[in-house]
Protein backbone atom coordinates (compact mmCIF):
# COMPACT_ATOMS: atom_id res chain seq x y z
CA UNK A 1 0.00 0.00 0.00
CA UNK A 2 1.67 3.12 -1.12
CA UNK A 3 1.62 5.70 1.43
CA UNK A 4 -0.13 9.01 0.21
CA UNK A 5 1.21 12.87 1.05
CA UNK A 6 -1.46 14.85 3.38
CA UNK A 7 -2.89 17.11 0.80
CA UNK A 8 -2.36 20.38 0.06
CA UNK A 9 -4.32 22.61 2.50
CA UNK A 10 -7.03 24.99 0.24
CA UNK A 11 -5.71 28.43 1.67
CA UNK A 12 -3.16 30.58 1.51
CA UNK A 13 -1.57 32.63 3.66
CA UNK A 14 -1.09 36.55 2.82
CA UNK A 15 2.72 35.78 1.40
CA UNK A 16 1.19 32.98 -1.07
CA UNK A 17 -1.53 35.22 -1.94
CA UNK A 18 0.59 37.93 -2.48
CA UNK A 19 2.53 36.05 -4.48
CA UNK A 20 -0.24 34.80 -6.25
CA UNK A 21 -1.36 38.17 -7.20
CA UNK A 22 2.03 39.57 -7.89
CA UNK A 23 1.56 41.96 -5.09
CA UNK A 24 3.03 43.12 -2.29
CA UNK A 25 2.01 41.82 1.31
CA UNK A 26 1.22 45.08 2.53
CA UNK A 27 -1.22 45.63 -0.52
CA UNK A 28 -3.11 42.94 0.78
CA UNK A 29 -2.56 44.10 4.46
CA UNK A 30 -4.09 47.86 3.16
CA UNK A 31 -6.71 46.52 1.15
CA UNK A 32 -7.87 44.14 4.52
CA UNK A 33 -8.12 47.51 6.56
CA UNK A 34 -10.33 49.60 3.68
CA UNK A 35 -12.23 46.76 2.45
CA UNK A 36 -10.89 46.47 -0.68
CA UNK A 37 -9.08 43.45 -2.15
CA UNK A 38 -10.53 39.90 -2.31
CA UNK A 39 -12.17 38.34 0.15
CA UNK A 40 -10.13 36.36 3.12
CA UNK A 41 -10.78 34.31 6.21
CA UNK A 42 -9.54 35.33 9.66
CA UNK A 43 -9.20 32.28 11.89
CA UNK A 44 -7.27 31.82 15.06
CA UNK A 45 -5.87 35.22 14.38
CA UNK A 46 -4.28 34.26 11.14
CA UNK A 47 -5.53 35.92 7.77
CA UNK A 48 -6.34 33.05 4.66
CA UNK A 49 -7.12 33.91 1.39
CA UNK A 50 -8.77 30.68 -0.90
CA UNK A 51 -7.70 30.28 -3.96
CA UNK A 52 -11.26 30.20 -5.37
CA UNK A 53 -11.66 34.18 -4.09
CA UNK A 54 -8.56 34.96 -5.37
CA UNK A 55 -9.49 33.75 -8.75
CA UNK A 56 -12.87 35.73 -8.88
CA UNK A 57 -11.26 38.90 -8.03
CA UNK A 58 -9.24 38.61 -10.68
CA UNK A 59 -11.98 37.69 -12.94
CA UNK A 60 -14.14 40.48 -11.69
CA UNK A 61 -11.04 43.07 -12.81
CA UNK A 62 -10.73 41.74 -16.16
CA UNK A 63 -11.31 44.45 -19.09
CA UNK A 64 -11.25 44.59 -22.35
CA UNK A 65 -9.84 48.56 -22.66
CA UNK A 66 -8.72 51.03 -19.96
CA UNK A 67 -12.11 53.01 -20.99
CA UNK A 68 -14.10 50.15 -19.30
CA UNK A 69 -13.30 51.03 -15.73
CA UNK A 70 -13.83 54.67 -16.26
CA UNK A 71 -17.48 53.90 -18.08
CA UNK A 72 -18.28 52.23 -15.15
CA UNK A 73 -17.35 54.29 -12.63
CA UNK A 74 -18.88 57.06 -13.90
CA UNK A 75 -21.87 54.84 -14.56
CA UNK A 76 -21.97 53.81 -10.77
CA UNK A 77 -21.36 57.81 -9.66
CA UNK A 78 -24.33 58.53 -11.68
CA UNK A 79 -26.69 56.13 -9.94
CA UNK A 80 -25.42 57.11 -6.76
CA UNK A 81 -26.29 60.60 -7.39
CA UNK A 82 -29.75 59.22 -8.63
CA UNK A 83 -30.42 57.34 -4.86
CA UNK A 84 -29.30 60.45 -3.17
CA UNK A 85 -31.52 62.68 -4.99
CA UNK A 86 -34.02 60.39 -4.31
CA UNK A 87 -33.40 60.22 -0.56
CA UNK A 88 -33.61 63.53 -0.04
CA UNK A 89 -36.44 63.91 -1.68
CA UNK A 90 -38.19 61.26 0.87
CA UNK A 91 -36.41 63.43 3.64
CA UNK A 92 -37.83 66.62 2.69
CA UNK A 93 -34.88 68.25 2.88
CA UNK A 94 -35.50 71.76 1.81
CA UNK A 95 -33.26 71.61 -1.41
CA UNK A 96 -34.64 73.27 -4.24
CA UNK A 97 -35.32 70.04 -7.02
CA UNK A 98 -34.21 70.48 -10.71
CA UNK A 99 -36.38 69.45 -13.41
CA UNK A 100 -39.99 70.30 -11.28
């Protein structure tokens, strides 16, 4: 009976991930403290990152032209803008409204 090796555990520490991104450590160790970056598991006081998260936040930055990102984040400004006007209407604010 051949003896198998203990397989590969499914996280990575913030080095590997790092790594895995081509990043820094302390990228990853910023984008924990904003909220930015993929999503990770704290456990025991450690900080994991599974590959399966790492792989969708790639896929979720992929783009086809540099225009892309700036479409949508003018897009996304735009909407916000639309909920805010919209909230203060419901709060009666007292700002004169555009457009009657």
């Amino acid at each position: 009976m051949s003896q198998s090796s203990a397989p590969e555990s499914p996280f990575l520490t913030v080095t590997q991930a790092a790594e895995y991104l081509r990043l820094q450590p302390c990228t990853l160790n910023r984008w924990r403290t904003t909220g930015e970056g993929p999503f990770f598991i704290k456990a025991g006081g450690r900080i994991y990152y599974r590959l399966a998260d790492l792989e969708s936040y790639t896929l979720e930055r992929r783009r086809r032209s540099t225009a892309e990102h700036r479409a949508k984040k003018r897009e996304a400004a735009s909407q916000d803008r639309l909920v805010i006007g919209k909230l203060r209407e419901l709060a009666g604010d007292g700002r004169p409204r555009h457009g009657g």
